[in-house]
Protein backbone atom coordinates (compact mmCIF):
# COMPACT_ATOMS: atom_id res chain seq x y z
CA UNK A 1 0.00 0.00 0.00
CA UNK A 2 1.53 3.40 -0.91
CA UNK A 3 1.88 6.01 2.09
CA UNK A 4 -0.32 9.13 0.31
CA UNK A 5 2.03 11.68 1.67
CA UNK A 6 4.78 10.58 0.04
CA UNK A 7 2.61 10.48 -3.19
CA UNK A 8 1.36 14.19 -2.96
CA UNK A 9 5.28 15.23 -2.04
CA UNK A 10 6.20 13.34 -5.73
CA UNK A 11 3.51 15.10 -7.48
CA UNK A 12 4.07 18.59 -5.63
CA UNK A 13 7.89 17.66 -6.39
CA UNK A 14 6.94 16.71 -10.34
CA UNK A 15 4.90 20.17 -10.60
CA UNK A 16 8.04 22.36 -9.07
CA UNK A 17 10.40 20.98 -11.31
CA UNK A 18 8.09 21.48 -15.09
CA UNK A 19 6.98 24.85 -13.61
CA UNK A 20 10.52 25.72 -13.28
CA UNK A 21 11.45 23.70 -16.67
CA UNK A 22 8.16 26.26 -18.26
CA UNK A 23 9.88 29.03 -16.36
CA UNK A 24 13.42 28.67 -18.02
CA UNK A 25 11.74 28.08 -20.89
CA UNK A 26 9.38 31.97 -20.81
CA UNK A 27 12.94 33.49 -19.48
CA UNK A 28 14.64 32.44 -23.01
CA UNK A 29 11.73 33.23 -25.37
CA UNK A 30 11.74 30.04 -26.29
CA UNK A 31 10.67 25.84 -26.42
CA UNK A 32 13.33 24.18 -24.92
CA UNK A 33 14.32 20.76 -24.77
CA UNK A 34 14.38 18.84 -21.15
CA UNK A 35 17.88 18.46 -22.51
CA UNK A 36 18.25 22.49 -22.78
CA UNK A 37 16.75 23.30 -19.70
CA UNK A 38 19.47 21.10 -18.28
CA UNK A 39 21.95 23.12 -20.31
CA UNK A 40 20.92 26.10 -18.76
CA UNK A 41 20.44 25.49 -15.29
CA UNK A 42 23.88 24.15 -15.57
CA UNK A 43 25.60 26.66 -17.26
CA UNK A 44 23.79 29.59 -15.13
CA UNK A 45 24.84 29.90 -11.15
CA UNK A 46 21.58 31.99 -10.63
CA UNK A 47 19.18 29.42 -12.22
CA UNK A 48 21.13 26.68 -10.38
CA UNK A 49 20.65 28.49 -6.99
CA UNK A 50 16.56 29.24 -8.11
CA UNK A 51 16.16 25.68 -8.61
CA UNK A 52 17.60 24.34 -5.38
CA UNK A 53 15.75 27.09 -3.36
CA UNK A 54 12.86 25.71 -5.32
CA UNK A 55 12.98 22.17 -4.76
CA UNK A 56 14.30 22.66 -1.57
CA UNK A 57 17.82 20.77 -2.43
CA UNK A 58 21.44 21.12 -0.87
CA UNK A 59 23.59 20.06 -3.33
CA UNK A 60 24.54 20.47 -7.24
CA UNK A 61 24.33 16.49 -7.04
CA UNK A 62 20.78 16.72 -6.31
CA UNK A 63 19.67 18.76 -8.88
CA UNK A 64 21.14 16.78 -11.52
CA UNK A 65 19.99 13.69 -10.37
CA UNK A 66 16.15 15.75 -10.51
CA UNK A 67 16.90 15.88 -14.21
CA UNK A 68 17.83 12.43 -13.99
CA UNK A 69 15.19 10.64 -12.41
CA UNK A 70 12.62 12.72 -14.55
CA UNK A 71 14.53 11.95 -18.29
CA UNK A 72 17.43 9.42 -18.12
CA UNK A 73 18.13 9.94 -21.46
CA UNK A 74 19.40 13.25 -20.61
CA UNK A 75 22.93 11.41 -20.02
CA UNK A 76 22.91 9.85 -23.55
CA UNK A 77 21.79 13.39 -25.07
CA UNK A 78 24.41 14.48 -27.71
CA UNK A 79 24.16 18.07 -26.71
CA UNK A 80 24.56 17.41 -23.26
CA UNK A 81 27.93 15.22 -23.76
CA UNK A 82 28.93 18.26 -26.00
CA UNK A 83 28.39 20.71 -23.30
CA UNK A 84 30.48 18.58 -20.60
CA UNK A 85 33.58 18.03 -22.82
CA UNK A 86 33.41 21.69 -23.36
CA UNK A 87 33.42 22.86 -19.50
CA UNK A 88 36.55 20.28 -18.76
């Protein structure tokens, strides 16, 4: 039997993170890709910070394993691998 609670904290926890996906999104003018989003949040200390406050998470490791847990194939993404060689 699943414990309700911790079924309303995954939905309440699903909405944060596309609401803040959308809001990314508005702030660049543009449809994004989950994998863009990613991008950005990554790429941008401010966004990073928004998000954590957000989701109410402590570390860098936490938000990226938000992104994920919600699209795996985030970590097979070509523009993703693109953007991490770059950054080394």
């Amino acid at each position: 039997m699943s414990d309700p609670s911790a079924n309303l904290i995954a939905e309440e926890s699903d909405h944060l993170f596309l609401s803040f996906c959308t809001f990314v999104m508005n702030m660049k003018g543009k449809k994004l890709s989950i994998q863009n989003v990613f991008i950005q949040v990554l790429q941008t200390e401010k966004l990073m910070t928004i998000m954590k406050e957000i989701l109410n998470l402590d570390t860098d490791y936490e938000l990226v394993k938000v992104f994920l847990e919600f699209d795996p194939t985030i970590a097979k993404s070509k523009y993703v691998t693109k953007f991490l060689n770059s950054v080394k």
